[in-house]
N, C-alpha and C. Protein backbone atom coordinates (compact mmCIF):
# COMPACT_ATOMS: atom_id res chain seq x y z
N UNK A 1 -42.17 16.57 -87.73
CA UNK A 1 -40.92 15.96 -88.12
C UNK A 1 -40.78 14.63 -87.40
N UNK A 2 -40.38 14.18 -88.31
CA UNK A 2 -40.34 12.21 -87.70
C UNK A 2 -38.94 12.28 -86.52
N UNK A 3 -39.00 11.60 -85.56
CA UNK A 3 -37.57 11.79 -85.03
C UNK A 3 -36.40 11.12 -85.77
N UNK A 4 -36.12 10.71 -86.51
CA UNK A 4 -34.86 10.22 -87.69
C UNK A 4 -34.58 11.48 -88.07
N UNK A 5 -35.56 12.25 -88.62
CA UNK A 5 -35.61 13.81 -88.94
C UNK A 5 -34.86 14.54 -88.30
N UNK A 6 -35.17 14.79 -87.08
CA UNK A 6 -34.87 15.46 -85.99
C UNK A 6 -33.64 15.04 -85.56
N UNK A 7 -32.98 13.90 -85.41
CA UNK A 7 -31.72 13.51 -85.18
C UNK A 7 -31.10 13.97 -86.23
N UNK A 8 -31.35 14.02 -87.84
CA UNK A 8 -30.78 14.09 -88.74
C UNK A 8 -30.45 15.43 -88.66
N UNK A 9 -31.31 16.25 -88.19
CA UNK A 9 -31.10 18.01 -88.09
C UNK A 9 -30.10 17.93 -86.88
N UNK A 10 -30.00 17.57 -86.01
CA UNK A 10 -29.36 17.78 -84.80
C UNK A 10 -27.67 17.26 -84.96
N UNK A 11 -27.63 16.44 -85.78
CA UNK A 11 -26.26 16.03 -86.47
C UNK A 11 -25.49 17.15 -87.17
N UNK A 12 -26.64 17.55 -87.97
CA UNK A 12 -25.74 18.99 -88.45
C UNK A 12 -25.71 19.90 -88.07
N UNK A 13 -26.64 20.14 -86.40
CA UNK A 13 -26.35 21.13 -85.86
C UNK A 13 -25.61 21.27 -84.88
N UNK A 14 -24.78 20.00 -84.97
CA UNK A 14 -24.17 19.58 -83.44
C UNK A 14 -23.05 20.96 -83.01
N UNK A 15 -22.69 21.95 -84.10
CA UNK A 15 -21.66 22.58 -82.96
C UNK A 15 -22.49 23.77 -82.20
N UNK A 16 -23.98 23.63 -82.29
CA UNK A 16 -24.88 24.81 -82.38
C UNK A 16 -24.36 25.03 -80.80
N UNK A 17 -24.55 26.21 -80.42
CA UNK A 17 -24.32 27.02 -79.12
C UNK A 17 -25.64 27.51 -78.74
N UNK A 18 -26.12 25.87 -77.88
CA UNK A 18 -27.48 26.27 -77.17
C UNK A 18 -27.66 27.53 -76.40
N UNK A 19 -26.64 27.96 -75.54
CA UNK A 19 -26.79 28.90 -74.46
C UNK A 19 -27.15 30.32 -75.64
N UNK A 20 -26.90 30.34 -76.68
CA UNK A 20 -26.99 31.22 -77.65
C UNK A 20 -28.34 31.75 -77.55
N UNK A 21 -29.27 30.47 -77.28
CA UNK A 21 -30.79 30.65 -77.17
C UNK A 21 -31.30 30.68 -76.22
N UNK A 22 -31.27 31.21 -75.00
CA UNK A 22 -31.23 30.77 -73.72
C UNK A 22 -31.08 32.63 -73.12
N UNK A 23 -32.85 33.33 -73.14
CA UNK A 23 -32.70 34.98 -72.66
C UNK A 23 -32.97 34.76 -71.46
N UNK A 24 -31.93 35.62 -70.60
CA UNK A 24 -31.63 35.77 -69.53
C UNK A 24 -32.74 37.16 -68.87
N UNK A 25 -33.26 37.05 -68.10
CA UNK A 25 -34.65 38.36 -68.13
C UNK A 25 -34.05 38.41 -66.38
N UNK A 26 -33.44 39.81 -66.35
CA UNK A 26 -32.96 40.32 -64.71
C UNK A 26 -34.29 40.65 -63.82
N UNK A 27 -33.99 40.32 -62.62
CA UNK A 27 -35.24 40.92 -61.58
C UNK A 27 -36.37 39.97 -62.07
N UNK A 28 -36.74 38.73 -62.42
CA UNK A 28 -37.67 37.93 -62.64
C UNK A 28 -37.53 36.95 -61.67
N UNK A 29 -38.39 36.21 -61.16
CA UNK A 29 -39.75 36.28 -60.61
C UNK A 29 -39.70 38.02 -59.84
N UNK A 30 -38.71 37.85 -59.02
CA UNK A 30 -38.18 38.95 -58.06
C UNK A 30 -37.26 39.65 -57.40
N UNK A 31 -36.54 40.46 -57.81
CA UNK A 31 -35.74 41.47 -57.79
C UNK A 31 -34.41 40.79 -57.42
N UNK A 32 -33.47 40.46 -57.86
CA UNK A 32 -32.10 39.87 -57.67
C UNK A 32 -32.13 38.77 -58.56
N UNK A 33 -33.12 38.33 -58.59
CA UNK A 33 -33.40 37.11 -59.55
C UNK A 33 -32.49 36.99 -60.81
N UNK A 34 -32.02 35.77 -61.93
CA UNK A 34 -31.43 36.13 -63.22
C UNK A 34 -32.11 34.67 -63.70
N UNK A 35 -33.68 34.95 -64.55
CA UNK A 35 -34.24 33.88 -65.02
C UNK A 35 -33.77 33.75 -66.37
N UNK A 36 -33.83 32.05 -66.34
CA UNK A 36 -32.92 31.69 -67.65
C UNK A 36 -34.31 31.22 -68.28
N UNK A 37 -34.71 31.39 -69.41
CA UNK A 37 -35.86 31.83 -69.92
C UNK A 37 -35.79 30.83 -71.54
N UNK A 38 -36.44 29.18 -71.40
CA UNK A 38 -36.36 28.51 -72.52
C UNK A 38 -37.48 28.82 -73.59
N UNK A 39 -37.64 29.55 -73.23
CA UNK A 39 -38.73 29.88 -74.40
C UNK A 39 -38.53 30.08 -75.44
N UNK A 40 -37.35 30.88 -75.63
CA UNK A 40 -36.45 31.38 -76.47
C UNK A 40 -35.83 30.06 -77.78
N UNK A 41 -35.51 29.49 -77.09
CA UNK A 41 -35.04 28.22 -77.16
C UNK A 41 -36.36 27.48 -77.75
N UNK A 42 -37.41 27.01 -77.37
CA UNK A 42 -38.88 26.39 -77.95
C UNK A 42 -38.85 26.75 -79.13
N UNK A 43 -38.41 28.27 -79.23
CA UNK A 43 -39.60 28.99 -80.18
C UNK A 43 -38.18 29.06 -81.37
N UNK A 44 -36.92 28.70 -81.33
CA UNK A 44 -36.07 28.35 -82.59
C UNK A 44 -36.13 26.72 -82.59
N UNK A 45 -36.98 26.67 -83.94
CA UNK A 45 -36.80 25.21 -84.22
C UNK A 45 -35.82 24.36 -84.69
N UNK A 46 -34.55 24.94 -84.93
CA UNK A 46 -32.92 24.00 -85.18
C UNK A 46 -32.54 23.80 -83.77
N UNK A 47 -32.78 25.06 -82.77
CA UNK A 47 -32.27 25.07 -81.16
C UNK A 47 -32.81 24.01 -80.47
N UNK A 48 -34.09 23.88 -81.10
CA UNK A 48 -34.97 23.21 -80.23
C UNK A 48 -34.90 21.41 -80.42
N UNK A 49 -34.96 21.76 -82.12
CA UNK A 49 -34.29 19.44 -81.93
C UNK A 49 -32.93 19.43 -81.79
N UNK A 50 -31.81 19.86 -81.82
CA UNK A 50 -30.41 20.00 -81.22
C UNK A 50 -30.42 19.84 -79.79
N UNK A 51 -31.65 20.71 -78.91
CA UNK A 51 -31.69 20.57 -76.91
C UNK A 51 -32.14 19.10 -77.06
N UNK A 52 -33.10 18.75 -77.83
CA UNK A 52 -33.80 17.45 -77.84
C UNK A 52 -33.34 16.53 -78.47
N UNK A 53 -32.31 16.51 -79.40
CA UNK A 53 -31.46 15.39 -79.66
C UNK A 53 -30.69 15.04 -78.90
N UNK A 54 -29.73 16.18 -78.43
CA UNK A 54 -28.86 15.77 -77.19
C UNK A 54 -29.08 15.59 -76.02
N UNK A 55 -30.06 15.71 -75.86
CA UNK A 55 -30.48 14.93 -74.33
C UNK A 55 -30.75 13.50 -74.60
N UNK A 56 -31.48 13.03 -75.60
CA UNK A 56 -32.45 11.88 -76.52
C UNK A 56 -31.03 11.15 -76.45
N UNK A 57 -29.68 11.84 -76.86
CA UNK A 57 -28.57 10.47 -76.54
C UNK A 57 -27.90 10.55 -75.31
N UNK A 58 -28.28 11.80 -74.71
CA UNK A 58 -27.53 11.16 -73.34
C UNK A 58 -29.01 10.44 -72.41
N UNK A 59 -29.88 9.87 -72.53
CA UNK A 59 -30.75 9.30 -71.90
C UNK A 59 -31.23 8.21 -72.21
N UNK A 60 -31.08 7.88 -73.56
CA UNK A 60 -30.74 6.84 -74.12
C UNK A 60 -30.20 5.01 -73.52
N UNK A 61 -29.04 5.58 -73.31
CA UNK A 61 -27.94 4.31 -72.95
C UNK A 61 -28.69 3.90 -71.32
N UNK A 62 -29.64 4.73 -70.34
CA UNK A 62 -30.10 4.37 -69.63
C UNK A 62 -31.11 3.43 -69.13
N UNK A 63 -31.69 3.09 -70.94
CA UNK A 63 -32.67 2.01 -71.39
C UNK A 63 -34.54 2.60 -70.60
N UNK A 64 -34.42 4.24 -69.79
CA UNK A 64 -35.82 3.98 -69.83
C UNK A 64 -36.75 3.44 -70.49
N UNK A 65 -37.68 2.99 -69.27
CA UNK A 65 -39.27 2.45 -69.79
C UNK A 65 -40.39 3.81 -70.28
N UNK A 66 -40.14 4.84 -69.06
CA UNK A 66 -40.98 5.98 -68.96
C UNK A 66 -39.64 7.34 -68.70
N UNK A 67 -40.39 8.24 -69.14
CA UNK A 67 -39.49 9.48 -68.87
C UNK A 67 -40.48 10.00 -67.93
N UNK A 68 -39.69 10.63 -66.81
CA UNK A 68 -40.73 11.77 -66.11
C UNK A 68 -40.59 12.78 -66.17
N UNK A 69 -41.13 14.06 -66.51
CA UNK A 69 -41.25 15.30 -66.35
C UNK A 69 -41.91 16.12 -65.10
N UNK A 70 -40.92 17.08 -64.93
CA UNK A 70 -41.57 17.92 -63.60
C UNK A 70 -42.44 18.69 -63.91
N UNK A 71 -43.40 19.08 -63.32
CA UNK A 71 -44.39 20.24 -63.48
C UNK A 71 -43.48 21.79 -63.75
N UNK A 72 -43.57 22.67 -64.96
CA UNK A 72 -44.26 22.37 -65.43
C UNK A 72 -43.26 22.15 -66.83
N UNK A 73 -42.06 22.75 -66.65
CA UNK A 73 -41.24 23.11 -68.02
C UNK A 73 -40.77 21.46 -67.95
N UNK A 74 -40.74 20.83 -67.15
CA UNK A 74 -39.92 19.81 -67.77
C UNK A 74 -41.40 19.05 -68.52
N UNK A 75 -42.91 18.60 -68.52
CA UNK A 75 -42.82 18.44 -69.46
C UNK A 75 -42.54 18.34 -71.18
N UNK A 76 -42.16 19.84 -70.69
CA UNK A 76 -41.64 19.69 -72.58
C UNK A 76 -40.25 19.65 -73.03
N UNK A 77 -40.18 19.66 -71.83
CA UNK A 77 -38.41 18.17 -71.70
C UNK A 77 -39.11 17.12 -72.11
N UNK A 78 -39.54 16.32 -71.04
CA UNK A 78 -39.66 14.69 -71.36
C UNK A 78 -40.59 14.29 -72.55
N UNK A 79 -41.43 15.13 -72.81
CA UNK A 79 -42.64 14.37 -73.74
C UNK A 79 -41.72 14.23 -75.06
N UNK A 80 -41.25 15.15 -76.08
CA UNK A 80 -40.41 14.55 -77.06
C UNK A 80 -39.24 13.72 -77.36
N UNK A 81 -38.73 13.62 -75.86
CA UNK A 81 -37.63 12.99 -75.51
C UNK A 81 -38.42 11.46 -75.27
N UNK A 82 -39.77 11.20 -75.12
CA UNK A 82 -39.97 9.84 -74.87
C UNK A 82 -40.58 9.54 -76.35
N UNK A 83 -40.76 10.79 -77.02
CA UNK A 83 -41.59 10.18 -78.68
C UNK A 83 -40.28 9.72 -79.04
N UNK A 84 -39.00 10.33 -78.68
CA UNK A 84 -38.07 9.96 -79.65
C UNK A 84 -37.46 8.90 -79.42
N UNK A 85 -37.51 8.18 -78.23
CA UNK A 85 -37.06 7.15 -77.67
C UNK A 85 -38.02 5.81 -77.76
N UNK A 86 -39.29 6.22 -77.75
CA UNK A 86 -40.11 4.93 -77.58
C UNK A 86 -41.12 4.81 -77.03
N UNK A 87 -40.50 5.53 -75.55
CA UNK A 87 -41.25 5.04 -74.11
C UNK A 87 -42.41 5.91 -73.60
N UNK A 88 -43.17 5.83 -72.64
CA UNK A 88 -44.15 6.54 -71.74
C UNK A 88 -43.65 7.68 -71.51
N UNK A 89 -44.55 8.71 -71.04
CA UNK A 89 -44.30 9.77 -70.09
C UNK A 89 -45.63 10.08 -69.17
N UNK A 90 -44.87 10.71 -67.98
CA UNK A 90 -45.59 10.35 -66.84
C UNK A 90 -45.36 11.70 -66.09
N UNK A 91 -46.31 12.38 -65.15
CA UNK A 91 -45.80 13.46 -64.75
C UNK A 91 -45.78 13.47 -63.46
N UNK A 92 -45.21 14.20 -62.83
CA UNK A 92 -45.11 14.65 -61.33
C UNK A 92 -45.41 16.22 -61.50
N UNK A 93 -46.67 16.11 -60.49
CA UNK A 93 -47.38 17.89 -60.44
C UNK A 93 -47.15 18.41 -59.19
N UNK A 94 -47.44 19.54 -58.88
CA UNK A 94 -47.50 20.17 -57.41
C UNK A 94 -49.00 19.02 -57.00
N UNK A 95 -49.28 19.41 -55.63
CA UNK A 95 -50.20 18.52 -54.94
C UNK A 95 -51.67 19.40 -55.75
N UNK A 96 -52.34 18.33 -55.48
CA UNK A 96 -53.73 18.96 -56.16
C UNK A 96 -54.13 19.17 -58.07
N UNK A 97 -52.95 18.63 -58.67
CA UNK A 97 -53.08 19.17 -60.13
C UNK A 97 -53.10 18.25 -61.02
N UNK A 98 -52.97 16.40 -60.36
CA UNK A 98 -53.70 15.31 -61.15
C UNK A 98 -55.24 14.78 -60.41
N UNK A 99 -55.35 14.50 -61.47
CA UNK A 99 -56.87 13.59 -61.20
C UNK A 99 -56.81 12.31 -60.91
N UNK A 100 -58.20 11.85 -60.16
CA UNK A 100 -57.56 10.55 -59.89
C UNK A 100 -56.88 10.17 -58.50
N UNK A 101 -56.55 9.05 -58.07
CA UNK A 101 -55.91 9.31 -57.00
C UNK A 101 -54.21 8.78 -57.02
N UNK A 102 -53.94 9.85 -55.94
CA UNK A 102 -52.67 10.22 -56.21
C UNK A 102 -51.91 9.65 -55.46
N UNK A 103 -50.67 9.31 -55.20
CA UNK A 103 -49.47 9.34 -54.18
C UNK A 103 -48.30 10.95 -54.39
N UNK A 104 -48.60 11.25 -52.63
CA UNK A 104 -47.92 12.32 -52.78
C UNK A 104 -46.13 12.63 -52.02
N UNK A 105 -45.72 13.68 -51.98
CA UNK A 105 -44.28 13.45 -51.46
C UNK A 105 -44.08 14.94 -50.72
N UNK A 106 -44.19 14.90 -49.51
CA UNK A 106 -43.35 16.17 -49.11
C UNK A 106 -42.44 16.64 -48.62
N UNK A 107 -41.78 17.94 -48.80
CA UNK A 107 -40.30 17.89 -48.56
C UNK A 107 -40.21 19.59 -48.20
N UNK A 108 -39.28 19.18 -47.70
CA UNK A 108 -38.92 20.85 -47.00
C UNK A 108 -37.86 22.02 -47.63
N UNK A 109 -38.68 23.22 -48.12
CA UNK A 109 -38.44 24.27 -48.50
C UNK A 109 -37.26 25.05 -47.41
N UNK A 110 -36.51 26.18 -48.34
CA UNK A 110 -35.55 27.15 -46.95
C UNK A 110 -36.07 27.33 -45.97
N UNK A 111 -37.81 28.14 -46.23
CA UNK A 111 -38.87 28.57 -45.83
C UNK A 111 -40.23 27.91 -45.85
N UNK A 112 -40.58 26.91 -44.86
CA UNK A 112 -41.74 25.42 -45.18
C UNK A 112 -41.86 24.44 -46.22
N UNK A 113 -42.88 24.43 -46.90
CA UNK A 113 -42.71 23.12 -47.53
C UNK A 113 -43.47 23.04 -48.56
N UNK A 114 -42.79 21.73 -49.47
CA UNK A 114 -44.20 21.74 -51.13
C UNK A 114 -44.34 20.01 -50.70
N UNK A 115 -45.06 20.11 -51.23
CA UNK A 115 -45.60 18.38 -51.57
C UNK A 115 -45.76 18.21 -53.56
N UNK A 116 -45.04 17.16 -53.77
CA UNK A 116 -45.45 16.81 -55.34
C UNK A 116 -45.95 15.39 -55.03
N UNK A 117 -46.91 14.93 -56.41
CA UNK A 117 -47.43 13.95 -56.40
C UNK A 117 -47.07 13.36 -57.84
N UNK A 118 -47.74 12.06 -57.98
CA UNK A 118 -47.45 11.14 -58.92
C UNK A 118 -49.16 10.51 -58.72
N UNK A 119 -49.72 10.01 -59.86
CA UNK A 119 -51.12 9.28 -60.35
C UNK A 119 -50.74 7.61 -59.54
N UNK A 120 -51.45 7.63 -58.88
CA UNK A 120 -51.07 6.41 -58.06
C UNK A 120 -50.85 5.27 -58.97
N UNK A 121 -51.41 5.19 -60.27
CA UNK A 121 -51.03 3.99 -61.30
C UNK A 121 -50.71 3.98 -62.57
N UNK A 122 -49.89 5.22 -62.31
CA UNK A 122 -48.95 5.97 -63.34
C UNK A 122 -47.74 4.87 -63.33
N UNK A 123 -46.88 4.12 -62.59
CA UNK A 123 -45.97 3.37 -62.99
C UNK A 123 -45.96 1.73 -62.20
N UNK A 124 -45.31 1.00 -62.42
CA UNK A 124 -45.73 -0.10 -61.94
C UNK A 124 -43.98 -0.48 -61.32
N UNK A 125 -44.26 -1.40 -60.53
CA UNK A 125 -43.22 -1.78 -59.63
C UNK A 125 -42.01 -2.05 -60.55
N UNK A 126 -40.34 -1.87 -59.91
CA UNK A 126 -40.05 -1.90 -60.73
C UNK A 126 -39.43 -1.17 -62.27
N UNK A 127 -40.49 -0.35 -62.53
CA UNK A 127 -40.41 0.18 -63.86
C UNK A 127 -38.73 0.99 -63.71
N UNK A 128 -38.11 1.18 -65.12
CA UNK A 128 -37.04 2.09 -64.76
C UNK A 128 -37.24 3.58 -65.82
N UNK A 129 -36.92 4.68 -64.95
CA UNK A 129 -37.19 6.00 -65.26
C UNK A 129 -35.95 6.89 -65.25
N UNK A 130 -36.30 7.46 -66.42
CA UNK A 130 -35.27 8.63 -66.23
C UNK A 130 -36.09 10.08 -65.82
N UNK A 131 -35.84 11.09 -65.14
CA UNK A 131 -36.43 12.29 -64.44
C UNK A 131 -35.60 13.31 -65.49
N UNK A 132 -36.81 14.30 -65.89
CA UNK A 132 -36.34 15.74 -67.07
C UNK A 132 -37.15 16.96 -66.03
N UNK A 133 -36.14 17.82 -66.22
CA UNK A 133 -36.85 19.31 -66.03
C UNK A 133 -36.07 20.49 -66.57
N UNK A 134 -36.67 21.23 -66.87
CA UNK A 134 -35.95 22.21 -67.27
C UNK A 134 -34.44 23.21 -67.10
N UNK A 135 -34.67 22.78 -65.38
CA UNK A 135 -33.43 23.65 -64.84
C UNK A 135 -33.02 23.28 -63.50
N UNK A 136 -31.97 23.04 -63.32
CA UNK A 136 -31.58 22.69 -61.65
C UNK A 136 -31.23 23.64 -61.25
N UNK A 137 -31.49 24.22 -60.06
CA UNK A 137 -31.13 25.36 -59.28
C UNK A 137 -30.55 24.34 -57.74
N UNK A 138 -31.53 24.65 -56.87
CA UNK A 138 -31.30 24.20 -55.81
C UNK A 138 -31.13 22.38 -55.69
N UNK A 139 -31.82 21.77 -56.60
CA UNK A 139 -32.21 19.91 -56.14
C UNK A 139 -33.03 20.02 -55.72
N UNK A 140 -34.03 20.93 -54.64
CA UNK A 140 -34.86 20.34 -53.91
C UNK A 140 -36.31 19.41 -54.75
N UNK A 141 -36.37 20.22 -55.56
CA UNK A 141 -37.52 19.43 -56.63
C UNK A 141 -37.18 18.30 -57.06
N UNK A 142 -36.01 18.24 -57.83
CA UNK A 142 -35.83 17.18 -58.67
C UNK A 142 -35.55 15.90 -57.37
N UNK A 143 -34.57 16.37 -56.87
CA UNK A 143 -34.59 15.09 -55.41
C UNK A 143 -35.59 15.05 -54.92
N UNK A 144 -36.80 15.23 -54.49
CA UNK A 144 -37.94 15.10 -54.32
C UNK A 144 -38.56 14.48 -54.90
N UNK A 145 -38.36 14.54 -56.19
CA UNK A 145 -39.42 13.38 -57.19
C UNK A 145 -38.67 12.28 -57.54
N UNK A 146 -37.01 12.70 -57.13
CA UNK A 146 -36.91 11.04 -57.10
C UNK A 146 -37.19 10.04 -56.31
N UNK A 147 -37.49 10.67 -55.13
CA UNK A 147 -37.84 9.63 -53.52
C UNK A 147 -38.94 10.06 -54.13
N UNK A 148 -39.79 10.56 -54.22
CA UNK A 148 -41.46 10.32 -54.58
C UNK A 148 -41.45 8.94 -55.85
N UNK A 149 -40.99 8.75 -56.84
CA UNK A 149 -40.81 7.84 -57.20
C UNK A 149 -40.05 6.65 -56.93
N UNK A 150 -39.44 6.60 -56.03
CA UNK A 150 -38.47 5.61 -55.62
C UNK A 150 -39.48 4.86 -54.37
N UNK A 151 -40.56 6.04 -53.72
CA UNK A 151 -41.55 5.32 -52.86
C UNK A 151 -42.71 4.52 -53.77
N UNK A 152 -43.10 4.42 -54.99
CA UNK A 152 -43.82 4.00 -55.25
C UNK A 152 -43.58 3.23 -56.33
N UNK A 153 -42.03 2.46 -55.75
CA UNK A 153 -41.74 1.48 -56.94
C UNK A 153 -40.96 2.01 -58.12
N UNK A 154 -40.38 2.78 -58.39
CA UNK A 154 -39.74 3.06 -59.67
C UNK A 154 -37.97 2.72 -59.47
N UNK A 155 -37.59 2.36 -60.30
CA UNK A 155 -35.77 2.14 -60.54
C UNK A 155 -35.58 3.32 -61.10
N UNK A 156 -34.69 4.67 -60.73
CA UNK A 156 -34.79 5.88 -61.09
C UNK A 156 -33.42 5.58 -61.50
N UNK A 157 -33.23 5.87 -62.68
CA UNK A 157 -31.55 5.40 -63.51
C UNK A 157 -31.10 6.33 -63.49
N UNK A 158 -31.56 8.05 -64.16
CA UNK A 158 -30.89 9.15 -63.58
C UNK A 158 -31.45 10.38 -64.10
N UNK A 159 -31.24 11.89 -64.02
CA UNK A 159 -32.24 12.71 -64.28
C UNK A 159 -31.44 13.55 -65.10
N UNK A 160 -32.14 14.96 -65.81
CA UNK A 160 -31.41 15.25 -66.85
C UNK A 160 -32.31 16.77 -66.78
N UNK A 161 -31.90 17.86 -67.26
CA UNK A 161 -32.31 19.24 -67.86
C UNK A 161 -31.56 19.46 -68.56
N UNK A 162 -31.95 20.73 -69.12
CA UNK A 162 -31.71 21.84 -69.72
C UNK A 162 -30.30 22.62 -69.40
N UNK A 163 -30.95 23.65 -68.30
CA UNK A 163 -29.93 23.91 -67.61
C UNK A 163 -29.40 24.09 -66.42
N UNK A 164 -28.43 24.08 -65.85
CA UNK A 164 -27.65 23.83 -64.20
C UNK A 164 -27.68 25.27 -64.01
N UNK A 165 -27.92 25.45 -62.62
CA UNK A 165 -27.56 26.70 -61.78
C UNK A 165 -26.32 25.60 -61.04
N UNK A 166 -24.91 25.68 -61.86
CA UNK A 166 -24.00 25.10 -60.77
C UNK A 166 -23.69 25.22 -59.70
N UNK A 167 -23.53 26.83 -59.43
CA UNK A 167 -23.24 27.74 -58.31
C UNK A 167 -23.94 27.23 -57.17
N UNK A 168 -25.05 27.08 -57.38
CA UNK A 168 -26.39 26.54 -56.25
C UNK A 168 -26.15 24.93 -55.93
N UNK A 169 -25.27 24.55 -56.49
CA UNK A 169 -24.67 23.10 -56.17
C UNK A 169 -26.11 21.96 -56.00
N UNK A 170 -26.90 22.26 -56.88
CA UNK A 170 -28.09 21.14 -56.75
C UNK A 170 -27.82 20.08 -57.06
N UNK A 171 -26.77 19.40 -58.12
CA UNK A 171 -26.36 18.80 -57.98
C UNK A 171 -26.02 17.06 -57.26
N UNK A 172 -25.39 17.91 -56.20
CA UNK A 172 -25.15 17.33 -54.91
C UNK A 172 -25.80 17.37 -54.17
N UNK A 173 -27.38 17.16 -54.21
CA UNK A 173 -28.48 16.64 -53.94
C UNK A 173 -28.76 15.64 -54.36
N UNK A 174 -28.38 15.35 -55.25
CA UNK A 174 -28.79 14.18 -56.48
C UNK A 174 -28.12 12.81 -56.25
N UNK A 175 -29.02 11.75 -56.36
CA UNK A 175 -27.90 10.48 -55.98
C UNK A 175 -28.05 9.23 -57.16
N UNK A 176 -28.07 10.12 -58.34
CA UNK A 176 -28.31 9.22 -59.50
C UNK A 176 -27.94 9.99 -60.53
N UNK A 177 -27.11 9.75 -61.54
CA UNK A 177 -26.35 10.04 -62.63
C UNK A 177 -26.92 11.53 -62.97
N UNK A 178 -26.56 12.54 -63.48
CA UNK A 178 -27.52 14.19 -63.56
C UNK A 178 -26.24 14.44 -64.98
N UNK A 179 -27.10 15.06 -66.07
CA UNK A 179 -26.61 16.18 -67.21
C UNK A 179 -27.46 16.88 -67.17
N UNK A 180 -26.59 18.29 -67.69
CA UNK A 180 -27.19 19.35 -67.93
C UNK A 180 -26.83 19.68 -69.10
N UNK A 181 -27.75 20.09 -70.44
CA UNK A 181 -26.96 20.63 -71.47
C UNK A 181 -25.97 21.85 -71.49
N UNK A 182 -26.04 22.77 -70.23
CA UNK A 182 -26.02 24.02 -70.24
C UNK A 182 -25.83 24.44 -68.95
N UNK A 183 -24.68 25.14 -68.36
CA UNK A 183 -24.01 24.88 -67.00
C UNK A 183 -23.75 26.62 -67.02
N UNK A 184 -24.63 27.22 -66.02
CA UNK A 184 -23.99 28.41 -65.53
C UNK A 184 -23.33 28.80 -64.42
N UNK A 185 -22.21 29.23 -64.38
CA UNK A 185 -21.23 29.06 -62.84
C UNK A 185 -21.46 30.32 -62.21
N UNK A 186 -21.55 31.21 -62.80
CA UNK A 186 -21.93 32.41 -61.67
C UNK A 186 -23.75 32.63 -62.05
């Protein structure tokens, strides 16, 4: 589907009730857990250009060059969100999972630490980016790849998912504009 297409579907699906698509699977990864599960969501194709139209206009007015996606669900945030817009996409992986050489970023976990990286000539000085992932829980990721990109030259305009764990206030980690299509409070 051409994206004109896809906007055109998403117009008439505008009162659609994403969270509708959106299975909740208890005790996932591990026991207390309540994983919000987009798969569900992928795999209905009206759900799916409706999540991706409405992000496509709230990311829009920000004029990215490149979209970035987090390892691993937010690529399939950003990649149709940059066919539909125009621009690049670019990824940020855990350490070890691009080729090439890398610039990396590490940051501290409740419990130690992750490092993410970026392709050392994946963006150029300058460039301005908007950041996609699937789900905010804590911030620590997504704020992480914005100082990982903010060290290697990028104008980070502002970041965007799916859906918010509000409760977990990730949020307020964030120091650049944040939507969520889809906001759970408890």
């Amino acid at each position: 589907m051409a994206p004109h297409e896809s906007s055109m579907a998403g117009r008439k699906a505008a009162a659609m009730d994403l969270r509708a698509h959106i299975r909740q699977v208890p005790d996932f990864p591990k026991p207390g857990i309540l994983f919000h599960d987009i798969s569900t969501l992928l795999a209905h194709a009206e759900a799916w250009a409706e999540a991706v139209d409405r992000l496509t206009r709230w990311v829009e007015p920000f004029e990215p060059e490149l979209l970035v996606g987090i390892e691993s669900r937010g690529f399939l945030v950003a990649a149709p969100l940059a066919y539909n817009l125009g621009c690049g996409f670019v990824m940020v992986r855990k350490k070890g999972k691009l080729p090439g050489a890398t610039i990396p970023y590490t940051y501290d976990l409740e419990y130690g630490s992750d490092t993410v990286e970026v392709q050392a000539d994946a963006l150029k000085q300058g460039q301005r980016v908007v950041v996609l992932d699937d789900l905010l829980a804590t911030g620590g990721t997504l704020a992480a790849a914005i100082r990982l990109l903010r060290n290697v030259g990028a104008e980070v305009a502002a970041a965007a998912c799916i859906i918010e764990l509000a409760f977990l206030r990730g949020r307020d980690r964030l120091d650049v504009p944040f939507n969520a299509l889809i906001s759970y409070e408890t």
